[in-house]
N, C-alpha and C. Protein backbone atom coordinates (compact mmCIF):
# COMPACT_ATOMS: atom_id res chain seq x y z
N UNK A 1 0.86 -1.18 0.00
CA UNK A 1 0.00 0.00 0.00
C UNK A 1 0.90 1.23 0.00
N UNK A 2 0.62 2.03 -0.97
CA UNK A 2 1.63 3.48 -0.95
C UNK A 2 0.36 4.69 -0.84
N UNK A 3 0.98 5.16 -0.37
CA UNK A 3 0.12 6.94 0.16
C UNK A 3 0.96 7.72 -0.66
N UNK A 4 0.17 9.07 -1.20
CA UNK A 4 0.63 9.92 -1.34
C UNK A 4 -0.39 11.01 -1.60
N UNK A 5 0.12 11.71 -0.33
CA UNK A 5 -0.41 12.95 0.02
C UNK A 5 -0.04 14.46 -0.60
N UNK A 6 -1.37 15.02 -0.95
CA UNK A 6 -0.89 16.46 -1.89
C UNK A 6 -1.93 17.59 -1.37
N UNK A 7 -2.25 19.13 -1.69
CA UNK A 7 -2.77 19.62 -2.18
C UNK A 7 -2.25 20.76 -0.33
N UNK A 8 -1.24 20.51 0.02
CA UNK A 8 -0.80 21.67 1.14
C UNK A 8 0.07 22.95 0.28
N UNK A 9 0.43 24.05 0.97
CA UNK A 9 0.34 25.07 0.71
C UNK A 9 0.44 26.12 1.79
N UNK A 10 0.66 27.22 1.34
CA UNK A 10 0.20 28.30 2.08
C UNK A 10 -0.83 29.29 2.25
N UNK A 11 -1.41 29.81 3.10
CA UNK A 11 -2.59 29.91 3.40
C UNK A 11 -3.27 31.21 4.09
N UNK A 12 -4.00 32.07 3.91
CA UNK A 12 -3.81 33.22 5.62
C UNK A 12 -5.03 32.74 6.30
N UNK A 13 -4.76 33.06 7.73
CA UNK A 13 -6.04 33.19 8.75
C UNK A 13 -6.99 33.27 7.78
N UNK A 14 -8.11 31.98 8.40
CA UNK A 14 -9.69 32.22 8.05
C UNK A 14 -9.57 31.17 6.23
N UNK A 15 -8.91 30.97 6.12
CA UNK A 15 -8.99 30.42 4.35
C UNK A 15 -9.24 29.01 4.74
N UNK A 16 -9.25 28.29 3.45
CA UNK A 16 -9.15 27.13 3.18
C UNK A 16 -8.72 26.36 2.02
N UNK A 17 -8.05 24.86 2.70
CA UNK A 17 -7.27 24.33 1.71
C UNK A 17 -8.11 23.08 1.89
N UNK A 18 -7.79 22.46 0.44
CA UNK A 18 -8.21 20.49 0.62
C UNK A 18 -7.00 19.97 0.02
N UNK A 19 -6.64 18.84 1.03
CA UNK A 19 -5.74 18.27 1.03
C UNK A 19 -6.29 16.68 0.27
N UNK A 20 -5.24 16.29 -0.09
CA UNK A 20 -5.54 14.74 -1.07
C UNK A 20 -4.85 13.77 -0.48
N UNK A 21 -5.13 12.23 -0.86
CA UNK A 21 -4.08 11.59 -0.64
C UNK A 21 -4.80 10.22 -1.44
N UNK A 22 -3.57 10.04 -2.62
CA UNK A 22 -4.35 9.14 -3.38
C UNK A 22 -3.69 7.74 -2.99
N UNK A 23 -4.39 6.60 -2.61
CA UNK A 23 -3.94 5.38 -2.30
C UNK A 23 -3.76 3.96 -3.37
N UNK A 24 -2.24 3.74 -3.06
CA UNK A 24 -2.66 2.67 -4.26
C UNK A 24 -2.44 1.35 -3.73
N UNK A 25 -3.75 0.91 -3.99
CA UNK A 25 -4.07 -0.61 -3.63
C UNK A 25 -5.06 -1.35 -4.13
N UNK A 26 -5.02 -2.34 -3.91
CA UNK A 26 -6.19 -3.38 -4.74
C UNK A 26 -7.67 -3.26 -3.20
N UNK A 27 -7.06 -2.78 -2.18
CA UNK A 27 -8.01 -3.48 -0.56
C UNK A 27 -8.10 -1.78 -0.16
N UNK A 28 -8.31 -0.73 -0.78
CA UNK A 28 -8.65 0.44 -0.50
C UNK A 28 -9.66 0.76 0.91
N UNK A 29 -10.63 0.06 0.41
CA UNK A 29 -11.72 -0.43 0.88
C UNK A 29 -12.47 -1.74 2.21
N UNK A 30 -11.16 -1.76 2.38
CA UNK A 30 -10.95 -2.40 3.60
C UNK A 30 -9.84 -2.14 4.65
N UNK A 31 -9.95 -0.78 4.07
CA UNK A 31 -9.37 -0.05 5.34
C UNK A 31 -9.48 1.45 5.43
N UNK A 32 -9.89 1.41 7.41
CA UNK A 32 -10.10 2.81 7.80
C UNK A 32 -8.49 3.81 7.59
N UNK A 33 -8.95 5.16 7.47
CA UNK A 33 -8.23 5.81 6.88
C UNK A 33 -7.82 6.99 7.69
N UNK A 34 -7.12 7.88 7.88
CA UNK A 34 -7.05 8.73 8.96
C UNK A 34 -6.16 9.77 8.36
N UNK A 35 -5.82 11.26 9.27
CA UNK A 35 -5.14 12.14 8.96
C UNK A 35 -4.73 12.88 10.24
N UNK A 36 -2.93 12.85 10.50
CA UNK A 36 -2.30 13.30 11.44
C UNK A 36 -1.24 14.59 10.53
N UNK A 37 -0.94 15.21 11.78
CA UNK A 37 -0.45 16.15 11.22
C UNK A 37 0.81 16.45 12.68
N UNK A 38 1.88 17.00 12.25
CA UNK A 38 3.07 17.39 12.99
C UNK A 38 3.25 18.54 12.93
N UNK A 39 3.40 19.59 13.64
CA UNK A 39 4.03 20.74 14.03
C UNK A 39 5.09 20.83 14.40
N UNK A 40 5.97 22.07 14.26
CA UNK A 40 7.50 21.58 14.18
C UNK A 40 7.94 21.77 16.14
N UNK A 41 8.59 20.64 16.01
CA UNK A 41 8.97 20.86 18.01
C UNK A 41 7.55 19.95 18.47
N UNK A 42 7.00 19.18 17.87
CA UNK A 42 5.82 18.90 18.49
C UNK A 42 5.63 17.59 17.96
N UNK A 43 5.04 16.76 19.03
CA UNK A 43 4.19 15.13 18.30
C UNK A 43 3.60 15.17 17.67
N UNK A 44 3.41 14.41 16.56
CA UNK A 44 2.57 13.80 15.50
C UNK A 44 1.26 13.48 16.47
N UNK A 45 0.04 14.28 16.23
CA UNK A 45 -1.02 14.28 16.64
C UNK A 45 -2.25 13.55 15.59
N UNK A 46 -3.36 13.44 16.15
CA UNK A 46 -4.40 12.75 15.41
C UNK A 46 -5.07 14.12 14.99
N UNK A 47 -5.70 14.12 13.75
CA UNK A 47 -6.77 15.32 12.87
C UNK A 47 -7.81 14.25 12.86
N UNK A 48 -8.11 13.33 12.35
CA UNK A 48 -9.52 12.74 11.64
C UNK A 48 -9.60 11.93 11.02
N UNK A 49 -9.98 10.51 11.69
CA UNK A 49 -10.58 9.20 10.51
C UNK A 49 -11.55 9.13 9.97
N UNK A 50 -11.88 8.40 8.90
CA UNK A 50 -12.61 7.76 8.45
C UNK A 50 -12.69 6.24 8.72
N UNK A 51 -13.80 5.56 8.61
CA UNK A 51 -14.00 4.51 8.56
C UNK A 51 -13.91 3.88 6.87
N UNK A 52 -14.08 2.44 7.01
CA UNK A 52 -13.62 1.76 5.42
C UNK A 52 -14.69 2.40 4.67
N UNK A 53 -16.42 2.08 5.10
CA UNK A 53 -17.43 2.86 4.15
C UNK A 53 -17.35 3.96 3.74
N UNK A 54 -16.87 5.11 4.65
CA UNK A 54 -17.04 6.30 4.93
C UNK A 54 -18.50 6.54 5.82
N UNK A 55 -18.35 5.78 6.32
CA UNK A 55 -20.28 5.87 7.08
C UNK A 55 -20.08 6.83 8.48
N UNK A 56 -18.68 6.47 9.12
CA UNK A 56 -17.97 6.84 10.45
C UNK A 56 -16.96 8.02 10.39
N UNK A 57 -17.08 9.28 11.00
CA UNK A 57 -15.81 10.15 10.94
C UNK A 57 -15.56 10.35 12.52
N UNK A 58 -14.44 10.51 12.71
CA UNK A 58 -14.31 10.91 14.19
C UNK A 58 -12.46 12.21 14.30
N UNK A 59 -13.21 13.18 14.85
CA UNK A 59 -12.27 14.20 14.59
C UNK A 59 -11.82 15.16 16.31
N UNK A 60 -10.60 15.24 16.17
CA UNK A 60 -9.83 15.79 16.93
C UNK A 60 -10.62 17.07 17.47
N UNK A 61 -10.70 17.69 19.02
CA UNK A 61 -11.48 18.77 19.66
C UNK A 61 -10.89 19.38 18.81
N UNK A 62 -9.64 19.80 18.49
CA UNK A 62 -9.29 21.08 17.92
C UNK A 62 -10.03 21.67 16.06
N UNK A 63 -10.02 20.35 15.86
CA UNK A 63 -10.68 20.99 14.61
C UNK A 63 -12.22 20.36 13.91
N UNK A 64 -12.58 20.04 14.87
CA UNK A 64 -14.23 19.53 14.44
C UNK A 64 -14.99 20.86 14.56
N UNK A 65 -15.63 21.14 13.61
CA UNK A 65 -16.66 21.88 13.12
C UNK A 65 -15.93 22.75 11.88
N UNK A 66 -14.83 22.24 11.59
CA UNK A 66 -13.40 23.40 10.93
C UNK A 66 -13.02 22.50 9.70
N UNK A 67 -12.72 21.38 9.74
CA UNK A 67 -12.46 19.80 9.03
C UNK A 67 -13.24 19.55 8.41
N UNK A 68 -13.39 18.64 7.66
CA UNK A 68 -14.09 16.98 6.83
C UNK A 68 -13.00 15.98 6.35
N UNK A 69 -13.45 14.88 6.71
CA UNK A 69 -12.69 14.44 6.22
C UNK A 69 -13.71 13.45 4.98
N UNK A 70 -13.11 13.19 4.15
CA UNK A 70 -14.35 11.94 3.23
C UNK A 70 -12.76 11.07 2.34
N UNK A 71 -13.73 9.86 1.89
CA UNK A 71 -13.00 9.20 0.91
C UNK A 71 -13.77 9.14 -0.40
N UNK A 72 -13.37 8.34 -1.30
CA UNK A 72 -14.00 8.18 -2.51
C UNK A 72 -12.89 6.66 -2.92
N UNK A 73 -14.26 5.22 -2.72
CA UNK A 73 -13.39 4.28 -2.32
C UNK A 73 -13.65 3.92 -3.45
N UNK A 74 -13.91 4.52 -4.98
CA UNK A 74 -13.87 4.37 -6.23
C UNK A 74 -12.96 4.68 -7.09
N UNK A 75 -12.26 5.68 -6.61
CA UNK A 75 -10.92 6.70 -6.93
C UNK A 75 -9.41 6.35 -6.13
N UNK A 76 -9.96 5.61 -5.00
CA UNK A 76 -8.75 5.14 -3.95
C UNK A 76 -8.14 6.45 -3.70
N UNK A 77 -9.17 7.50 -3.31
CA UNK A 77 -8.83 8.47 -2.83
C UNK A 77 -9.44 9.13 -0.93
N UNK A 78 -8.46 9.84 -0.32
CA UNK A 78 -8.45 10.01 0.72
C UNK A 78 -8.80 11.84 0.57
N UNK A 79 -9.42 12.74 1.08
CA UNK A 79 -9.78 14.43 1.37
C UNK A 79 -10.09 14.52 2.58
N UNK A 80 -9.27 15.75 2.79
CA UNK A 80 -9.89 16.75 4.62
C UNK A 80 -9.84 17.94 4.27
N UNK A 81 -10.74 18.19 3.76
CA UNK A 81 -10.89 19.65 3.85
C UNK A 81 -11.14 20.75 4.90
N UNK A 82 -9.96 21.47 4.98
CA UNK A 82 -9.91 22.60 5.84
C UNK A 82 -10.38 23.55 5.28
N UNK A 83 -11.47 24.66 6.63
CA UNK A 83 -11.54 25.69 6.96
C UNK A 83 -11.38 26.42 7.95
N UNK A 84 -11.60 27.97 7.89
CA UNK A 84 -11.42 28.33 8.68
C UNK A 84 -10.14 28.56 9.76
N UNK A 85 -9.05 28.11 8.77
CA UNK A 85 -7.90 28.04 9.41
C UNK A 85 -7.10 28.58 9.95
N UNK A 86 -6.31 28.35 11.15
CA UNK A 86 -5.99 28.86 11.96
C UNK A 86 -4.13 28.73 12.15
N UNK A 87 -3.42 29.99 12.39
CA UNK A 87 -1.98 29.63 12.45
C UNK A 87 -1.26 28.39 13.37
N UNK A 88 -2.06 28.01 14.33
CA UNK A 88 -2.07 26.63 14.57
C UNK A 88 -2.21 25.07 14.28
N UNK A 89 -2.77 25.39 13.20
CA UNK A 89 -3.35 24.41 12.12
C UNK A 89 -2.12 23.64 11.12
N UNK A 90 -0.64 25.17 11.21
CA UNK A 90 0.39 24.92 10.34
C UNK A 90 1.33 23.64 10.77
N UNK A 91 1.24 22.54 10.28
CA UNK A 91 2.15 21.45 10.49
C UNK A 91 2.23 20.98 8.73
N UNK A 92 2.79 19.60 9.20
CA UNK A 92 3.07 18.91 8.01
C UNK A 92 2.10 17.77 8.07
N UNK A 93 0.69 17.16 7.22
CA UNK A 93 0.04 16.87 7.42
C UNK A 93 0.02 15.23 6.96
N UNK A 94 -0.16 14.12 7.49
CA UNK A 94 0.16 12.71 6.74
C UNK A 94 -1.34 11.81 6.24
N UNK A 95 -1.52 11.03 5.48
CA UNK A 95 -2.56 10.42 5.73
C UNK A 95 -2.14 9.38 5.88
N UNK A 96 -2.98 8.07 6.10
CA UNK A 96 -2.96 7.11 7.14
C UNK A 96 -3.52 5.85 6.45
N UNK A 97 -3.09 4.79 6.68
CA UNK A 97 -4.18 3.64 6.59
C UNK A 97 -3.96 2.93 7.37
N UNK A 98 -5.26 2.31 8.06
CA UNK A 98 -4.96 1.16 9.48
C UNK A 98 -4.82 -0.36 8.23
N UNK A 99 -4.38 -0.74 10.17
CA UNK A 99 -4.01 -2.22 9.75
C UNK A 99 -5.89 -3.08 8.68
N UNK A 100 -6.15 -2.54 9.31
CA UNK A 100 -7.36 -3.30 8.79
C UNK A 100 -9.01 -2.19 8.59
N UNK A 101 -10.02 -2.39 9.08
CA UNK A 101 -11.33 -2.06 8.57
C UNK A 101 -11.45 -1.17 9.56
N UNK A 102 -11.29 -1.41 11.26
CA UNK A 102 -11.64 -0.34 12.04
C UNK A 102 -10.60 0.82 12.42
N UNK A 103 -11.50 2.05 12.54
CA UNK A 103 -11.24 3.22 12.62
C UNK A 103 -10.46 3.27 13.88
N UNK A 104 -9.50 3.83 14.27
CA UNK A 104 -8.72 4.67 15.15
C UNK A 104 -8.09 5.68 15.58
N UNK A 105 -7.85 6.53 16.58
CA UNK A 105 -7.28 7.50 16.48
C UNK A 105 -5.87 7.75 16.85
N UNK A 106 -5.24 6.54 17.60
CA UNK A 106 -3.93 6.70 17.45
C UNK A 106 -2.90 6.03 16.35
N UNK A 107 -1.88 6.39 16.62
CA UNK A 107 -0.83 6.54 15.11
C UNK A 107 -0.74 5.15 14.85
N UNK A 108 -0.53 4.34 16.54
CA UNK A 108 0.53 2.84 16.36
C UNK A 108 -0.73 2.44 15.70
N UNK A 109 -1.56 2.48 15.39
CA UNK A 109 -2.68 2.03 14.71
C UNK A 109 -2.91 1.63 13.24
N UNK A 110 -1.73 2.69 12.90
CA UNK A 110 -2.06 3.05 11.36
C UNK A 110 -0.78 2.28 10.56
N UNK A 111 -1.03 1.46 9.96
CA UNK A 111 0.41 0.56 8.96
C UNK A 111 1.11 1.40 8.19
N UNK A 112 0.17 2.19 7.33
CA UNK A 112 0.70 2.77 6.17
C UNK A 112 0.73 3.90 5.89
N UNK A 113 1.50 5.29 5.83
CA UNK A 113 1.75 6.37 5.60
C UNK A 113 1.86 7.03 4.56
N UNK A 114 1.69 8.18 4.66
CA UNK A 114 1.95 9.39 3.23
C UNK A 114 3.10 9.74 3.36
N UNK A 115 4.18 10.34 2.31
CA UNK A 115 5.26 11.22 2.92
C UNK A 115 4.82 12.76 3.35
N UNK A 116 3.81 13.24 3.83
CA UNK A 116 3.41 14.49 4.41
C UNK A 116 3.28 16.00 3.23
N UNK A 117 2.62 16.21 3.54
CA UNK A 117 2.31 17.52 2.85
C UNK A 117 1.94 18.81 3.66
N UNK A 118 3.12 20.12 3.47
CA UNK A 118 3.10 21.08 4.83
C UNK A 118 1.90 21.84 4.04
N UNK A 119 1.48 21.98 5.29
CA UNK A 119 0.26 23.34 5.27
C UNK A 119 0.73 24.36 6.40
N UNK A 120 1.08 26.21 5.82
CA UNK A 120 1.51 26.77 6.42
C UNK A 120 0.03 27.90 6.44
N UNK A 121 0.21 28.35 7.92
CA UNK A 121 -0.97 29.12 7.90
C UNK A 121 -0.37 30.57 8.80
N UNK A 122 -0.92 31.84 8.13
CA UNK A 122 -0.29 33.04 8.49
C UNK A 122 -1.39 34.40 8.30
N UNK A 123 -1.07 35.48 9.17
CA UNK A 123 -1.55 36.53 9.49
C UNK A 123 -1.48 37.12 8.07
């Protein structure tokens, strides 16, 4: 399974970006999907899974009502679209695939990685 994550950038207070991450695999679809993000000096934190359907989202206090996350398990594609963004928001962002079908929110969870895509956010 390979990740690769795109569509970061720079950004000011209050905008919005959608981020991608196209997956290539034959079992797309049998696995929940997620999006962490790193700040520099800081742990790799959880943003937002998906489940394998997309039926399930579950998202981090800091950015629920701000986020989406969706898939498109026809395209073997992964989206979180940000709004409303905030200079806190600026890390380097990864997407995720678990070992298997259920959703999680921590990292040791997740098998398979993106190489990250920075999203910088500014006054």
């Amino acid at each position: 399974v390979q990740l690769q994550a795109s569509g970061g950038g720079a950004v000011q207070t209050g905008g919005s970006l959608r981020l991608s991450c196209a997956v290539s695999t034959y079992t797309f679809d049998r696995h929940a999907m997620a999006w962490f993000r790193q700040a520099p000096g800081k742990e790799r934190e959880f943003v937002a899974a998906i489940s394998w359907s997309g039926g399930r989202t579950d998202y981090a206090d800091a950015v629920k009502d701000r986020f989406t996350i969706s898939r498109d398990n026809g395209a073997n594609m992964l989206y979180l679209q940000m709004s409303s963004l905030r200079a806190e928001d600026t890390a380097v962002y990864y997407c995720a695939a678990s070992w298997g079908m259920i959703m999680y929110i921590a990292a040791a969870d997740y098998k398979y990685w993106g190489q990250g895509t920075l999203v910088t956010v500014s006054s």
